[in-house]
Protein backbone atom coordinates (compact mmCIF):
# COMPACT_ATOMS: atom_id res chain seq x y z
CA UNK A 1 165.29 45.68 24.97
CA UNK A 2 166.54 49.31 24.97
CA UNK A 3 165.85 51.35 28.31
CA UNK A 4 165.14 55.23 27.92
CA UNK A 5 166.06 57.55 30.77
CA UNK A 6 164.49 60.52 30.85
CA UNK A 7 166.10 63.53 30.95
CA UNK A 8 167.73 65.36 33.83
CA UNK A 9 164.62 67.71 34.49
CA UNK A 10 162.52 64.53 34.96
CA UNK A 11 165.11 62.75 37.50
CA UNK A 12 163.35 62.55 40.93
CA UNK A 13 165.68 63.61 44.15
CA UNK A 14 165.53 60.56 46.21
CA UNK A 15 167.61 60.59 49.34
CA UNK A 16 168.28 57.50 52.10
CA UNK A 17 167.75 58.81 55.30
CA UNK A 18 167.61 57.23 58.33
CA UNK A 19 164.41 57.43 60.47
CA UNK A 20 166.27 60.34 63.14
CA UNK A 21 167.81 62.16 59.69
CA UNK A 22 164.48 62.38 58.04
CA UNK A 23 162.64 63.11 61.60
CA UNK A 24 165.70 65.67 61.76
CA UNK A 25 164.47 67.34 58.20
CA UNK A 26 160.92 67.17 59.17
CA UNK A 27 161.68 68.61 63.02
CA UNK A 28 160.04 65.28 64.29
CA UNK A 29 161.04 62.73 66.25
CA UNK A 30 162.46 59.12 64.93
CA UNK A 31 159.30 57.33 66.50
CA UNK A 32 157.23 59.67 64.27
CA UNK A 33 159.38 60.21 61.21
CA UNK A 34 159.00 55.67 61.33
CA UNK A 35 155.06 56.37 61.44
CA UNK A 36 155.05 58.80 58.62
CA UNK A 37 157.46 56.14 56.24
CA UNK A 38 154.95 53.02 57.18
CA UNK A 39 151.67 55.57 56.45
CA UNK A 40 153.17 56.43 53.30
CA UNK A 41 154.52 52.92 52.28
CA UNK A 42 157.85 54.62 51.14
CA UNK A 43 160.42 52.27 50.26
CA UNK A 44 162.82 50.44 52.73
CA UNK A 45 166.42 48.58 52.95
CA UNK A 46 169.08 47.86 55.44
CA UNK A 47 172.62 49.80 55.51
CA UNK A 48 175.97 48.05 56.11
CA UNK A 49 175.54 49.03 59.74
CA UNK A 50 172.07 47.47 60.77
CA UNK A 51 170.13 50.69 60.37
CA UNK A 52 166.91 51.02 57.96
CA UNK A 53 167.31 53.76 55.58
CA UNK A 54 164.17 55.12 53.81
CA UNK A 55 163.91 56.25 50.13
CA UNK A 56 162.12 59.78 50.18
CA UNK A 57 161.55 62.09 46.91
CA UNK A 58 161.33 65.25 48.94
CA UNK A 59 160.77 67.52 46.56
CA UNK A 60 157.00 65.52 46.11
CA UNK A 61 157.10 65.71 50.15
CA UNK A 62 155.93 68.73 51.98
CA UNK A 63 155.20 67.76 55.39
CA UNK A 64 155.03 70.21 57.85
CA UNK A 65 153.81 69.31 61.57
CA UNK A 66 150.61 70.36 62.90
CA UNK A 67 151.44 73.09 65.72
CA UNK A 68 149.65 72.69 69.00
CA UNK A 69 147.46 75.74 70.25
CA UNK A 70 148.32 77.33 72.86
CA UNK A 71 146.57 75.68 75.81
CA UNK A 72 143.70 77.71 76.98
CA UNK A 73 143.44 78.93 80.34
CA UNK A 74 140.42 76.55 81.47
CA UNK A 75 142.83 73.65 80.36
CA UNK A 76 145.15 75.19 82.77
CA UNK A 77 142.72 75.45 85.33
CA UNK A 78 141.48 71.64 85.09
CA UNK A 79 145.03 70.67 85.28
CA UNK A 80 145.91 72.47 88.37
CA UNK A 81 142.58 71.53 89.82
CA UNK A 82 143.58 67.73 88.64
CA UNK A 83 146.83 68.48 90.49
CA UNK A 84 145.67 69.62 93.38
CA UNK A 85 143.21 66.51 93.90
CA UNK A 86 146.07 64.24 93.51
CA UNK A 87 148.35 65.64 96.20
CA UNK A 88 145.22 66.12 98.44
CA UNK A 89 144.07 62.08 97.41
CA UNK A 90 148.29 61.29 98.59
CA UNK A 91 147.93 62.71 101.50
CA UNK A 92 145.05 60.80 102.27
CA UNK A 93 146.94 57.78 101.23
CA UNK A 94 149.86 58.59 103.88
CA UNK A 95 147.26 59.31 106.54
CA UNK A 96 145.76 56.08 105.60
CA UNK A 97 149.05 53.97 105.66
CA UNK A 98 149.65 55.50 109.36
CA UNK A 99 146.79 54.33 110.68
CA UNK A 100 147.09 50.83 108.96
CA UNK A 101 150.49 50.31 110.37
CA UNK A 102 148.89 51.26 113.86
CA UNK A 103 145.91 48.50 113.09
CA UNK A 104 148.58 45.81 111.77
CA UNK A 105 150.69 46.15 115.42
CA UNK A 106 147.83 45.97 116.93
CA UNK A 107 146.59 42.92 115.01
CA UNK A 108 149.91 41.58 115.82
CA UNK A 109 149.47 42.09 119.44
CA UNK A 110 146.25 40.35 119.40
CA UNK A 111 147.54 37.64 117.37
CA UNK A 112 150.59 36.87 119.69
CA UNK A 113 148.29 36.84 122.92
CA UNK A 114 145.60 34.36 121.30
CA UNK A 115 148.81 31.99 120.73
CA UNK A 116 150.13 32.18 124.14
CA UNK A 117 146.16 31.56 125.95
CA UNK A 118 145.67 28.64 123.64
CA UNK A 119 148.72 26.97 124.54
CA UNK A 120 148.07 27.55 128.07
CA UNK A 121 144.47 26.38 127.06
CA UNK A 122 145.91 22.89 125.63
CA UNK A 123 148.49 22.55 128.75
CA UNK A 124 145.45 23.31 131.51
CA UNK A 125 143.38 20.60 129.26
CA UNK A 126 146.22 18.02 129.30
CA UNK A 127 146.35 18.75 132.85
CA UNK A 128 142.53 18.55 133.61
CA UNK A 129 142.34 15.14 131.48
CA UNK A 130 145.57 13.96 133.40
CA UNK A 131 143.61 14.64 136.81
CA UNK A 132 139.95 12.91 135.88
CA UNK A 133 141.52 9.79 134.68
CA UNK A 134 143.60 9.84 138.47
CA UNK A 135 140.45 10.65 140.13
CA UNK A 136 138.56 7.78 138.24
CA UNK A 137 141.54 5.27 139.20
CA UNK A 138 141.16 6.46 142.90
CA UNK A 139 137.48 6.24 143.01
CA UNK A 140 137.97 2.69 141.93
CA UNK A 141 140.25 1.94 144.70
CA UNK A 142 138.23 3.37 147.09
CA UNK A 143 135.08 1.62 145.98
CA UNK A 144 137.23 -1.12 146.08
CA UNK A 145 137.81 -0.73 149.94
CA UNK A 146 134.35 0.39 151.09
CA UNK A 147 133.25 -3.38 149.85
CA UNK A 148 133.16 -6.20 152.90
CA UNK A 149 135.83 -7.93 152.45
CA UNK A 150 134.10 -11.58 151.17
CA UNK A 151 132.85 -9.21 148.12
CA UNK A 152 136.40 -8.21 147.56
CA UNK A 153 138.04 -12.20 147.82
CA UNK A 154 134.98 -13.47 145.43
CA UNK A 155 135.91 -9.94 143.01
CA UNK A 156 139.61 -10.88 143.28
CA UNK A 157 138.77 -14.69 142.53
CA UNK A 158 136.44 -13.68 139.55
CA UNK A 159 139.05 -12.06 137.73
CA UNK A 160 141.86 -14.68 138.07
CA UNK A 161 139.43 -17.07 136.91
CA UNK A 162 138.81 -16.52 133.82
CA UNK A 163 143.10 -16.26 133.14
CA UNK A 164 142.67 -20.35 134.74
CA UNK A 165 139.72 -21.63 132.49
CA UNK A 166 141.84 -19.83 129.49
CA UNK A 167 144.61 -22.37 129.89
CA UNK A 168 143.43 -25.32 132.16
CA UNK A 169 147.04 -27.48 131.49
CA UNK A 170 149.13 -24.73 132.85
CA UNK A 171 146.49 -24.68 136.23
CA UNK A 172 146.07 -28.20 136.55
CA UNK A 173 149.31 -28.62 137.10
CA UNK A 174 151.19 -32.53 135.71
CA UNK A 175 148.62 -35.27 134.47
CA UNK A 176 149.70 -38.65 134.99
CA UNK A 177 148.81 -41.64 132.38
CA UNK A 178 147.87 -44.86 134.02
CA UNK A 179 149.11 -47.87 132.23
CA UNK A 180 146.55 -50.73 131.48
């Protein structure tokens, strides 16, 4: 198979550029001049050093960026206006944080006195359960004493008799065996 080459009028000028030469050319930035190579599908490869270089005929290429009017002076207005709201809105946001910080100590406060009066809370209850359960052993005593004293012998005598009938051997004392 023979191959023809055209002649040199019909050779297309294709340069490798890297995305920030070709962003360079086009007065773009890389980011862009990347955009512009993946919308166009222009042909890609790798260089010795890691970077992509891009095939571009640029005499087919005429790119020329889209200049920005001049912003108009109600823009500028509505952007100062939007300014202005957002330093009055931080203000509010310091003035806020003040008087959170003054809430939180106080909060603090609160929450370190509740601590202490429910620990003297548990101590007075300890204390008031400690002094029923002495008053109920005293009351005992005393009911105790305000008996005559045959109630108090056959009270005495009713509880040591059940400890006898539990273990009659022991109470008994020795049984002897007669012999037959």
């Amino acid at each position: 198979m023979v191959t023809v080459r055209p002649t040199g009028a019909d050779i297309m000028p294709v340069e490798m550029l890297t995305y920030a030469d070709l962003g360079e050319r086009l007065k773009i930035s890389p980011e862009a001049a990347r955009a512009l190579v993946k919308r166009h599908r222009w042909p890609r490869s790798r260089s010795n050093d890691g970077k992509t270089l891009v095939h571009v005929d640029l005499s087919e290429f005429s790119h020329s960026p889209i200049s920005r009017p001049p912003q108009t002076q109600a823009g500028h207005q509505v952007v100062t206006a939007l300014k202005q709201r957002i330093e009055a809105l931080q203000t509010e946001l310091a003035e806020m944080k003040v008087i959170a910080s003054g809430h939180r100590a106080d909060f603090e406060r609160e929450c370190e006195r509740t601590n202490k009066l429910l620990a003297e809370l548990l101590k007075v209850s300890t204390e008031s359960v400690g002094a029923r359960e002495r008053a109920a052993l005293l009351e005992g005593k005393l009911s105790m004493l305000t008996q005559p004293w045959r109630r108090r012998l056959v009270d005495a005598l009713t509880l040591a008799l059940p400890q006898v009938a539990s273990n009659p051997r022991e109470s008994a004392g020795p049984v002897t065996q007669s012999r037959n």
